[in-house]
C-alpha atoms as a PDB file:
ATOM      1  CA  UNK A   1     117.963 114.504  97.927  1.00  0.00           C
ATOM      2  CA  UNK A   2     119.339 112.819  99.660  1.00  0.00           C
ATOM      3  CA  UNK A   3     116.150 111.036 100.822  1.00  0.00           C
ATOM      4  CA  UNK A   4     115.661 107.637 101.878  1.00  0.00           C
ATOM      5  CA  UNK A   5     113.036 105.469  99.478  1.00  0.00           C
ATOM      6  CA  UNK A   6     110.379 103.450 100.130  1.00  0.00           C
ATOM      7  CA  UNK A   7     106.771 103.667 100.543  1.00  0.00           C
ATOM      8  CA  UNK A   8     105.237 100.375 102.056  1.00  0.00           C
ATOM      9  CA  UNK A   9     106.382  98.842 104.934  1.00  0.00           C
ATOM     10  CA  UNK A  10     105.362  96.491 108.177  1.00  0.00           C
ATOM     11  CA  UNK A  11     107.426  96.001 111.232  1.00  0.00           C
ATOM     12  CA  UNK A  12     107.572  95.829 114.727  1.00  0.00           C
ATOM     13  CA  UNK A  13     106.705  98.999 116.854  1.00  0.00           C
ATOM     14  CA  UNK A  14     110.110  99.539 119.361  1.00  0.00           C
ATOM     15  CA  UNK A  15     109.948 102.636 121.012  1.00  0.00           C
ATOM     16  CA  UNK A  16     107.389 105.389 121.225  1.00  0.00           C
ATOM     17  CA  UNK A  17     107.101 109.324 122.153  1.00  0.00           C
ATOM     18  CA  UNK A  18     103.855 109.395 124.345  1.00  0.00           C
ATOM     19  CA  UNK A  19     103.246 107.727 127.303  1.00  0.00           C
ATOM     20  CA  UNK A  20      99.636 106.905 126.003  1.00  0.00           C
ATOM     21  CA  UNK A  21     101.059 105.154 122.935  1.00  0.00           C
ATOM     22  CA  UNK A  22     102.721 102.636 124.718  1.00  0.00           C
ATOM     23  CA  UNK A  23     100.115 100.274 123.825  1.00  0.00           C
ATOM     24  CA  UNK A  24     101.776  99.850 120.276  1.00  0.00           C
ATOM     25  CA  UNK A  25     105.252  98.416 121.620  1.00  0.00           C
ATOM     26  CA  UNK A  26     105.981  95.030 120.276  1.00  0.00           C
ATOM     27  CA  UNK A  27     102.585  95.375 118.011  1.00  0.00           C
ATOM     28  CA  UNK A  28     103.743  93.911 114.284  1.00  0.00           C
ATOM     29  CA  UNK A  29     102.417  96.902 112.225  1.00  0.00           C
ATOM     30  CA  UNK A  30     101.722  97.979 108.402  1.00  0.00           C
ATOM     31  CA  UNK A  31     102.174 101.808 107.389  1.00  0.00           C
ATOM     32  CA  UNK A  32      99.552 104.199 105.624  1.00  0.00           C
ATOM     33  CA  UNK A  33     101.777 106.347 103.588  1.00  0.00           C
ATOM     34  CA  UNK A  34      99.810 109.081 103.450  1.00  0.00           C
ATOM     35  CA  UNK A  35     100.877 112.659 104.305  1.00  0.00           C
ATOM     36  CA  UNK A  36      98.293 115.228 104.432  1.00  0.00           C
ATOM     37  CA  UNK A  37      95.592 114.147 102.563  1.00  0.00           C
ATOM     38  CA  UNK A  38      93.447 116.536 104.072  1.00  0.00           C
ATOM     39  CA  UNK A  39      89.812 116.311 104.869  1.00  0.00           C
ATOM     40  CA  UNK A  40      88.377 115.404 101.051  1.00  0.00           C
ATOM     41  CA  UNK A  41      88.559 112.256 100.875  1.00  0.00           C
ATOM     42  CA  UNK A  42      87.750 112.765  96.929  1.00  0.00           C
ATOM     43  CA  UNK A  43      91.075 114.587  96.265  1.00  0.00           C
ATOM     44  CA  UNK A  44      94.266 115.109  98.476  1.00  0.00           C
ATOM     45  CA  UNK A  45      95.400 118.660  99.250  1.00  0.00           C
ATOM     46  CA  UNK A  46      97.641 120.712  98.345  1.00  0.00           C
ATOM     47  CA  UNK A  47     100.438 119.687 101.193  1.00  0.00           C
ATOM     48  CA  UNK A  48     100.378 115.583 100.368  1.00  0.00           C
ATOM     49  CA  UNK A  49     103.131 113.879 100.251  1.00  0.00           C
ATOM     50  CA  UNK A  50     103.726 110.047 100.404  1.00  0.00           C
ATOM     51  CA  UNK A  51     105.974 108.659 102.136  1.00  0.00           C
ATOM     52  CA  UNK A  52     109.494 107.927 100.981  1.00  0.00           C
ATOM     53  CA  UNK A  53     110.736 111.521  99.151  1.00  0.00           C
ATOM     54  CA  UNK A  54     110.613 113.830 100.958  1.00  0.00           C
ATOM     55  CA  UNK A  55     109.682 112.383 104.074  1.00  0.00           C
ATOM     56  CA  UNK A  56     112.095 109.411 104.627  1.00  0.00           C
ATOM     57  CA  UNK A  57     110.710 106.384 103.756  1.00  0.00           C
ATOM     58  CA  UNK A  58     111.094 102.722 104.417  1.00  0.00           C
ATOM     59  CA  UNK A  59     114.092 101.307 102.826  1.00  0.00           C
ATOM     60  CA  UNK A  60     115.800 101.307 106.434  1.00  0.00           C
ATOM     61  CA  UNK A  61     116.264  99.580 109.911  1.00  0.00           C
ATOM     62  CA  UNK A  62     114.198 102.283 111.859  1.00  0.00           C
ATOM     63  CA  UNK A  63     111.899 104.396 110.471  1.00  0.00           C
ATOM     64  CA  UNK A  64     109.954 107.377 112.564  1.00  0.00           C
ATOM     65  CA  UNK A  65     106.036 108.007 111.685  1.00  0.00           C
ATOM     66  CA  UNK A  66     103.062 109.216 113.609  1.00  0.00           C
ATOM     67  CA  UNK A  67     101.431 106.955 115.239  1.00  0.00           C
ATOM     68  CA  UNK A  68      98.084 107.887 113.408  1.00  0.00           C
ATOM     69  CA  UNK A  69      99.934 106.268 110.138  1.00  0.00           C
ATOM     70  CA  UNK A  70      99.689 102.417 111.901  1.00  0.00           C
ATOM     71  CA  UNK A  71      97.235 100.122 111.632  1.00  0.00           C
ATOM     72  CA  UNK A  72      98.038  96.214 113.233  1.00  0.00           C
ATOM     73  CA  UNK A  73      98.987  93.798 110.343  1.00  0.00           C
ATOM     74  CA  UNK A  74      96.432  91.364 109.462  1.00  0.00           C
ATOM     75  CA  UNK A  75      96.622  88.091 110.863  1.00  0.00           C
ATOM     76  CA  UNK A  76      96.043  86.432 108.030  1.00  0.00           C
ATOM     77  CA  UNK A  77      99.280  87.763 106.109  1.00  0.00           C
ATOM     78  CA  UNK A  78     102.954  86.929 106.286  1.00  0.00           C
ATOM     79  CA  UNK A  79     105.162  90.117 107.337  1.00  0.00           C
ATOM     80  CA  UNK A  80     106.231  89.976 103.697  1.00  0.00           C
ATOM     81  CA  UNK A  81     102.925  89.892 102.135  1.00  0.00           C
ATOM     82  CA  UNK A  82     101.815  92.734 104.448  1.00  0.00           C
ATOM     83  CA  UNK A  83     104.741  94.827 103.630  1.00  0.00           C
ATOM     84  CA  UNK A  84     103.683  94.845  99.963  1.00  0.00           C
ATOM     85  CA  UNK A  85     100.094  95.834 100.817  1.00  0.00           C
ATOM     86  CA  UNK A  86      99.400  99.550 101.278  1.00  0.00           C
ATOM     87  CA  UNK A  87     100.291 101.479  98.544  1.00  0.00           C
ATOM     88  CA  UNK A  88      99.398  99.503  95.640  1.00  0.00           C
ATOM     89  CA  UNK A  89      96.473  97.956  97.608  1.00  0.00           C
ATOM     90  CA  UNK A  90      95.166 101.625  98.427  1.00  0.00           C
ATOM     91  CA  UNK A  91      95.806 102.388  94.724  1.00  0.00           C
ATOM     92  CA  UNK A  92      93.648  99.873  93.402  1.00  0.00           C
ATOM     93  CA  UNK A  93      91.046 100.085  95.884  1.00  0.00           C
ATOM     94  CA  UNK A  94      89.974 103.951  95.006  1.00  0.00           C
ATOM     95  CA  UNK A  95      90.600 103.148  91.617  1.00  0.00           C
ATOM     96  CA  UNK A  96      88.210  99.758  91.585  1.00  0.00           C
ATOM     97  CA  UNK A  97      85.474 100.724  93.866  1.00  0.00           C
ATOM     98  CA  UNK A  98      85.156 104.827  94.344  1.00  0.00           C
ATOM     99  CA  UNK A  99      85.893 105.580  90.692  1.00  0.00           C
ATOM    100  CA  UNK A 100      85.123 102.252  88.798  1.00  0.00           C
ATOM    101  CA  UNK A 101      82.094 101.204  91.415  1.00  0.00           C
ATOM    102  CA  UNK A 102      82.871  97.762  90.455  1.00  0.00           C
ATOM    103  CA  UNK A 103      80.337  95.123  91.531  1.00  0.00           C
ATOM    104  CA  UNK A 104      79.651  91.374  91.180  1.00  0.00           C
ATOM    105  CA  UNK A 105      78.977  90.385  87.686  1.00  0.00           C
ATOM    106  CA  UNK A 106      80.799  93.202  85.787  1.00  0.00           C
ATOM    107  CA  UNK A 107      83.305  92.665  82.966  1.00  0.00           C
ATOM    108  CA  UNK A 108      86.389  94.510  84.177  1.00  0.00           C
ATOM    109  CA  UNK A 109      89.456  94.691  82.490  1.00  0.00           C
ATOM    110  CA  UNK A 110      93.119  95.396  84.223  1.00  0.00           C
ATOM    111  CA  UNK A 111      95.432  96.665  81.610  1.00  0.00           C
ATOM    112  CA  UNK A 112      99.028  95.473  82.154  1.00  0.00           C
ATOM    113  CA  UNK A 113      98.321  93.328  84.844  1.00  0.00           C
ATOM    114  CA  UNK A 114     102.194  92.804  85.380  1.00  0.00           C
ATOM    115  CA  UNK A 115     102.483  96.083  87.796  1.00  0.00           C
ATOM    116  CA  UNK A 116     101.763  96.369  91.515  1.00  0.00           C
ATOM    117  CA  UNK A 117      98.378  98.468  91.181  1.00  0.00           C
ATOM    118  CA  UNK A 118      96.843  96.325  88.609  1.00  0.00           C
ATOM    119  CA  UNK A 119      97.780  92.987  90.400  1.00  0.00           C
ATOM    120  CA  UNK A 120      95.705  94.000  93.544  1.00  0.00           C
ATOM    121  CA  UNK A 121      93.004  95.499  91.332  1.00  0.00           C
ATOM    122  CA  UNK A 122      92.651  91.905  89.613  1.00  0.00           C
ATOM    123  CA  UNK A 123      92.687  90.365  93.325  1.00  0.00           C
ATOM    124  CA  UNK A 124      90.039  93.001  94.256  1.00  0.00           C
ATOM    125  CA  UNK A 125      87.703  92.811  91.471  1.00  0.00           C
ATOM    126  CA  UNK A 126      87.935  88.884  91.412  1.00  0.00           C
ATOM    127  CA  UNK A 127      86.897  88.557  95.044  1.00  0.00           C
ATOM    128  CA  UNK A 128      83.346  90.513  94.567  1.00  0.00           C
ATOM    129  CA  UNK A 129      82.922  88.121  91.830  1.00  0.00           C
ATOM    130  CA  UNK A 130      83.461  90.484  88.798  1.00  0.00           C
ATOM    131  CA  UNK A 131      84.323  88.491  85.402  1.00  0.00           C
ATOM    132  CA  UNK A 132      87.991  89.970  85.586  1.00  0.00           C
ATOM    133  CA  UNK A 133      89.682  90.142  82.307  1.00  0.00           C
ATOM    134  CA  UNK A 134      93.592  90.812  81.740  1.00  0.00           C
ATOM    135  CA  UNK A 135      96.013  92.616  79.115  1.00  0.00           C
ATOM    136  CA  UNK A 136     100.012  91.865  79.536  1.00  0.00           C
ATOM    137  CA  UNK A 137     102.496  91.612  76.739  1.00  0.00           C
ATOM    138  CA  UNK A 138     103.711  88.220  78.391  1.00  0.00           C
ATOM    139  CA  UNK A 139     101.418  85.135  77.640  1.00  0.00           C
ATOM    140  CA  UNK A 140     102.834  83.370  80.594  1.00  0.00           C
ATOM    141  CA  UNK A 141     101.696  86.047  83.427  1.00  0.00           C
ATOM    142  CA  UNK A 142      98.383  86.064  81.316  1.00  0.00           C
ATOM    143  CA  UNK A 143      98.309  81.707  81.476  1.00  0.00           C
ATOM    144  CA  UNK A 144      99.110  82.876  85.838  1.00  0.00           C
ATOM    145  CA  UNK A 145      95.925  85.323  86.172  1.00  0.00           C
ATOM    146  CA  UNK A 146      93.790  82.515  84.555  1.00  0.00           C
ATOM    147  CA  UNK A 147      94.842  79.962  86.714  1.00  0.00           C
ATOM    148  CA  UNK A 148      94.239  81.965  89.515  1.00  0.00           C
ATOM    149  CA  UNK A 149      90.955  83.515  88.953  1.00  0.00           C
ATOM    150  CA  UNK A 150      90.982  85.719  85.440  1.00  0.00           C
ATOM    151  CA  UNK A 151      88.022  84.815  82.672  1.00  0.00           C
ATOM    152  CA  UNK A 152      90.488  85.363  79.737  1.00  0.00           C
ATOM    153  CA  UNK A 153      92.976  87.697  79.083  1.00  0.00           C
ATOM    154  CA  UNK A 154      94.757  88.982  75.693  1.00  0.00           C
ATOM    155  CA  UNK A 155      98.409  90.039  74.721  1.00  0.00           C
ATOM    156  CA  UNK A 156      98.032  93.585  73.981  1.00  0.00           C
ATOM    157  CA  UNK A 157     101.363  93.836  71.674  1.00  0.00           C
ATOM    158  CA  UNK A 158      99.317  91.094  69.128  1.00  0.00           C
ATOM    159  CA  UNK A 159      96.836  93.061  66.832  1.00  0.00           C
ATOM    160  CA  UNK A 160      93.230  92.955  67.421  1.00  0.00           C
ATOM    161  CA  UNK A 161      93.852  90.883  70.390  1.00  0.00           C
ATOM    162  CA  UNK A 162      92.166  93.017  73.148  1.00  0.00           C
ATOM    163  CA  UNK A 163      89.437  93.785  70.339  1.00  0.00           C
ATOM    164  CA  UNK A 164      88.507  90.133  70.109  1.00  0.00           C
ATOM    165  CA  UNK A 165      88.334  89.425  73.828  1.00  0.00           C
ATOM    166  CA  UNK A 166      85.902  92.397  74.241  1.00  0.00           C
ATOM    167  CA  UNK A 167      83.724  91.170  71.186  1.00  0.00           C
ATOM    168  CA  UNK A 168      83.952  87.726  72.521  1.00  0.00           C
ATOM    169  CA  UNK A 169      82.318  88.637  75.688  1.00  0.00           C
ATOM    170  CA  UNK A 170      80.190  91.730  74.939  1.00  0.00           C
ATOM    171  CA  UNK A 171      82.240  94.406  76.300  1.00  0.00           C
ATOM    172  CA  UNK A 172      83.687  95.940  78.980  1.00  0.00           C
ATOM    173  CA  UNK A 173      82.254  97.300  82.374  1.00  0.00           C
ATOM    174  CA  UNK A 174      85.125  99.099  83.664  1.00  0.00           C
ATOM    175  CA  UNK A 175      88.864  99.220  82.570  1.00  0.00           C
ATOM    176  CA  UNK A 176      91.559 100.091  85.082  1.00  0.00           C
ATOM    177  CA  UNK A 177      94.839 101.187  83.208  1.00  0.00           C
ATOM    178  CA  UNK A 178      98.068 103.111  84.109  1.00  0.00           C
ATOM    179  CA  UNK A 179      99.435 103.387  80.806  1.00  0.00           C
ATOM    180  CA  UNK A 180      97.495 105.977  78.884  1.00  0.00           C
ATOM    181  CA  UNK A 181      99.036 106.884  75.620  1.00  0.00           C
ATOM    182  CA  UNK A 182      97.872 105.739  72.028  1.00  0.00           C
ATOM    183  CA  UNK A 183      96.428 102.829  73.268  1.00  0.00           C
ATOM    184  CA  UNK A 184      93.782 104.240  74.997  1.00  0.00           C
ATOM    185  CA  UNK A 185      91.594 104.605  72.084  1.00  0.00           C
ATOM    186  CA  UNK A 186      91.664 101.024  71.803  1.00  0.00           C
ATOM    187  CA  UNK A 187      90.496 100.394  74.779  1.00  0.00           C
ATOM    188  CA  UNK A 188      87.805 103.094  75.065  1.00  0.00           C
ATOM    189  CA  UNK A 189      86.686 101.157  71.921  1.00  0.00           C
ATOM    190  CA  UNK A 190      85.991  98.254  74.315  1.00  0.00           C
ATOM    191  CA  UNK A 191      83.877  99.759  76.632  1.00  0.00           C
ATOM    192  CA  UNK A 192      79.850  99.087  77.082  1.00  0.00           C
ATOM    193  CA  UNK A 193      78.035 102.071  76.651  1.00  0.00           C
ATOM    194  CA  UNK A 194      78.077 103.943  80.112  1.00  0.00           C
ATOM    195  CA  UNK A 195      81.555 102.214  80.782  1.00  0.00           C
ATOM    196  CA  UNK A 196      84.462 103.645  83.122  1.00  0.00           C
ATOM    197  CA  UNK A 197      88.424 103.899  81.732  1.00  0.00           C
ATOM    198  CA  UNK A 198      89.829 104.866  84.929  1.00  0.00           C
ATOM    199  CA  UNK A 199      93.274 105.342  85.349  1.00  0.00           C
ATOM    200  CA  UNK A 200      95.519 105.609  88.063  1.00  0.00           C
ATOM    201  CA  UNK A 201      98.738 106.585  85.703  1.00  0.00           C
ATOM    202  CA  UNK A 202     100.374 107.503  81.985  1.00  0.00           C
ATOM    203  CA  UNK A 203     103.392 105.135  81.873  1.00  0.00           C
ATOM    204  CA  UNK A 204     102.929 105.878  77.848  1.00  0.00           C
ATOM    205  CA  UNK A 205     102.246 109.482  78.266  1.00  0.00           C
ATOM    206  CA  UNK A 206      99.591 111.620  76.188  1.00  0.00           C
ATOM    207  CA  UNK A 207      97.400 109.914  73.609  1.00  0.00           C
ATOM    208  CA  UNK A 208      98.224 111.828  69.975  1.00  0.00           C
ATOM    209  CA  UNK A 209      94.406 111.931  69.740  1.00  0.00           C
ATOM    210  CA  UNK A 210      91.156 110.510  71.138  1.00  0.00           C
ATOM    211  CA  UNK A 211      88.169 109.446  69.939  1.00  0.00           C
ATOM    212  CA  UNK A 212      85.286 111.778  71.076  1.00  0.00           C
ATOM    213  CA  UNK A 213      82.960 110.475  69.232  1.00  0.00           C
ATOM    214  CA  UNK A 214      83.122 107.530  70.924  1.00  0.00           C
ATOM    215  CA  UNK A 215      83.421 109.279  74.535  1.00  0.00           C
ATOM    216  CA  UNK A 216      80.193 110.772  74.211  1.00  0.00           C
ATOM    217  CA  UNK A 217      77.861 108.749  72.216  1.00  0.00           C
ATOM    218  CA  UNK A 218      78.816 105.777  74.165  1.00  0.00           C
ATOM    219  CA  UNK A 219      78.220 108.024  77.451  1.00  0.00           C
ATOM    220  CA  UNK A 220      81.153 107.055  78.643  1.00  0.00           C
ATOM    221  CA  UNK A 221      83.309 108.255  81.611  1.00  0.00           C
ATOM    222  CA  UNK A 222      86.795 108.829  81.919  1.00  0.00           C
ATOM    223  CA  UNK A 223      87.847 109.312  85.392  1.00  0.00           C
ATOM    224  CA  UNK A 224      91.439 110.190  87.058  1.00  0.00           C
ATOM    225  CA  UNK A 225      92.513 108.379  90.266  1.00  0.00           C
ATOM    226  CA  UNK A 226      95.258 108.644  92.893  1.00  0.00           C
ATOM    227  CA  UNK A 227      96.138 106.686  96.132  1.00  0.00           C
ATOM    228  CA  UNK A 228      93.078 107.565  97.986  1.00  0.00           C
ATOM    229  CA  UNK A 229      92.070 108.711 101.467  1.00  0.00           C
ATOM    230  CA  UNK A 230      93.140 107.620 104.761  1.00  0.00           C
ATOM    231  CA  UNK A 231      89.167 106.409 104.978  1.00  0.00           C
ATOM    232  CA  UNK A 232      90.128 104.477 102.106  1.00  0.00           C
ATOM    233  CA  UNK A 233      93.362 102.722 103.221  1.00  0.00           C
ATOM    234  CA  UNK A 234      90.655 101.847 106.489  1.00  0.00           C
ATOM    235  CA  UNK A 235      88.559 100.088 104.272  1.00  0.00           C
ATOM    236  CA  UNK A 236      90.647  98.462 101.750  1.00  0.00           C
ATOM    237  CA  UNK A 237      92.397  96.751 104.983  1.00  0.00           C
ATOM    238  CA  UNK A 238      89.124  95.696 106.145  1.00  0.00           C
ATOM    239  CA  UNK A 239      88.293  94.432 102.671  1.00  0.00           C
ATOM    240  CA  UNK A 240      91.116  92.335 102.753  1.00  0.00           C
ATOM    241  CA  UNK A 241      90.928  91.376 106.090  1.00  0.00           C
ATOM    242  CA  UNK A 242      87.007  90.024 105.273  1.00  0.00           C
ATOM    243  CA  UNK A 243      87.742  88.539 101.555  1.00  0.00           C
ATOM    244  CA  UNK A 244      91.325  87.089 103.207  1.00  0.00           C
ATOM    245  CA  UNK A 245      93.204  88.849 100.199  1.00  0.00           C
ATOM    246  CA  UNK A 246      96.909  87.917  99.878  1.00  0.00           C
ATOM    247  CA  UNK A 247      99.086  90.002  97.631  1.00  0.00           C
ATOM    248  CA  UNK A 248     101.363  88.387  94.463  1.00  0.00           C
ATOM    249  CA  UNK A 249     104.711  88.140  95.366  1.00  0.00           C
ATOM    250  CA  UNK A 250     107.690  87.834  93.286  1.00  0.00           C
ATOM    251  CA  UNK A 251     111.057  87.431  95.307  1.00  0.00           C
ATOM    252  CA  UNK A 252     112.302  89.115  98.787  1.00  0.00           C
ATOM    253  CA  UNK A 253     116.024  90.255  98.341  1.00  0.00           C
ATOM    254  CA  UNK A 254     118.026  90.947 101.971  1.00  0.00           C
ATOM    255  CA  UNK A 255     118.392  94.476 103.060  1.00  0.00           C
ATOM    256  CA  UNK A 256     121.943  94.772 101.573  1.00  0.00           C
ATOM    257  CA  UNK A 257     120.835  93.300  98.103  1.00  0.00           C
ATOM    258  CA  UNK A 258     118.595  96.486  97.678  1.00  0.00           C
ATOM    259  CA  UNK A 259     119.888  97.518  94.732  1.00  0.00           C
ATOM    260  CA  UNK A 260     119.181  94.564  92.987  1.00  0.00           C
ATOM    261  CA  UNK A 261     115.744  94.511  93.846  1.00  0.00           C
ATOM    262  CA  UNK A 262     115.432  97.613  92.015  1.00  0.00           C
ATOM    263  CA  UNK A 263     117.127  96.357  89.158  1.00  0.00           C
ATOM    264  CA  UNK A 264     114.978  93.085  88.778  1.00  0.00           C
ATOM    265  CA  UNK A 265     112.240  95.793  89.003  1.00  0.00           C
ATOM    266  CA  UNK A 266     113.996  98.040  86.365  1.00  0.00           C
ATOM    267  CA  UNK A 267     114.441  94.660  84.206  1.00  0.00           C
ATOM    268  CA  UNK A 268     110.385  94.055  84.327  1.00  0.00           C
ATOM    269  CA  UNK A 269     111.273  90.513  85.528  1.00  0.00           C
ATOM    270  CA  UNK A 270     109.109  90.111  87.962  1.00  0.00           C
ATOM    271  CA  UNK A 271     105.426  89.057  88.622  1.00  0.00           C
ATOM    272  CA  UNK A 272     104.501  90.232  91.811  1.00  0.00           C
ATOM    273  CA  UNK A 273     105.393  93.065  94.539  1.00  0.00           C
ATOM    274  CA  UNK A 274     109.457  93.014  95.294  1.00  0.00           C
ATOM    275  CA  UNK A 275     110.305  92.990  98.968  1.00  0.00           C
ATOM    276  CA  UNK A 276     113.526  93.868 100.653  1.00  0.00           C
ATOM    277  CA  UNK A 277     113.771  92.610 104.367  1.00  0.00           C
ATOM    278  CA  UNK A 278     115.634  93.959 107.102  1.00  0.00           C
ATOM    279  CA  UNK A 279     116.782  90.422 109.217  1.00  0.00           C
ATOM    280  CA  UNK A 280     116.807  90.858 113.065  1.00  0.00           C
ATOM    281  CA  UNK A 281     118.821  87.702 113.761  1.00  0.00           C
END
């Protein structure tokens, strides 16, 4: 502190350092907010960061990055829509496709499909033509996902409710989840043998135990995922450039009204990525 917040951002390139970057003046532009992920692009380094604490992020007018952190926004998305893109979008793409190796015909199941990550996940997974199953503990945002794409999906604070889906389809593939915590037995519990829980986060912190048994009878892999490389934010913009992906989004709050965008974020109100726009009128 102090530090400026933010993470994703797209806007217009004003002014540059190098003569030979001049090319990216007046170029509408979306941010990688990597910092030093180094040269695995398994595992970042020891010096990451991401952008927004304690490099300054994008909850300003003018921001300064190197140039080797833009890539042009795709055509097919609104500034706003862009804007709401890379770090989630990155996110879910390591976490779907390195770790999960999610393909056409899988059952995959996004775990509280209400958050940022999980939303582009569900996007992701849907548009290789995986069966894409949801949890949330809302049965409207559950009733959305269908409508747009989703198999089924089951209220996860109802009992036996994610239990049932899996019976009622054979299983899971792949789970992508960000919660952790107690419920993760009950999840592993859904998994095919050879299945993937990956997860990208422990909103609900440590489990008090897990099943073992289960882990390795089953064969089943747990794996551990982050953001992902700056190979990987190259790809998952081409993947969305190719499958015309357009992110969920809930409600864009002026530049001033900041603080209530974090609060309707803070509230769990929303469905879909918050934006906060800077107007150049």
């Amino acid at each position: 502190m102090p530090a400026i917040l933010g993470s994703d951002g797209c806007g217009e390139v004003v002014e540059v350092f190098n003569e030979a970057d001049k090319h990216w003046i007046g170029k509408e532009v979306i941010l990688n907010p990597n910092i030093n992920w180094g040269t695995n692009n398994g595992f970042q380094s020891k010096d990451y960061q991401i952008l927004g604490m304690p490099a300054q992020g994008t909850l300003a007018e003018y921001i300064v990055v190197n140039t080797d952190r833009l890539h042009e926004k795709p055509t097919h998305l609104s500034s706003e829509q862009a804007a709401a893109l890379p770090l989630a979008g990155m996110t879910a793409y390591n976490a779907l496709f390195n770790k999960g190796k999610v393909e056409k015909g899988m059952n995959v199941l996004i775990s509280g499909v209400g958050g940022g990550v999980a939303q582009f996940a569900f996007l992701f997974a849907h548009a290789v033509g995986a069966n894409v199953y949801v949890t949330s503990s809302k049965n409207e945002v559950i009733e959305t996902c269908k409508n747009i794409g989703a198999k089924g999906g089951a209220n996860y604070t109802e009992k036996d409710a994610i239990k049932n889906l899996s019976k009622s389809i054979g299983g899971f593939d792949v789970i992508i989840d960000s919660a952790c915590g107690d419920g993760m037995n009950e999840l592993i519990a859904t998994l095919k043998p050879t299945g993937k829980f990956v997860f990208y986060g422990a909103t609900k912190g440590l489990p008090k135990d897990l099943n073992m048994r289960t882990i390795f009878w089953n064969h089943l892999q747990i794996l551990g995922s982050t953001m992902g490389s700056d190979d990987d934010f190259i790809k998952m913009i081409a993947f969305c450039n190719n499958h015309q992906i357009k992110p969920i989004l809930d409600k864009t709050f002026d530049f001033a009204d900041a603080v209530a965008a974090f609060d309707r974020m803070k509230d769990g109100a929303q469905f879909g990525k918050i934006i906060v726009k800077v107007r150049q009128d």
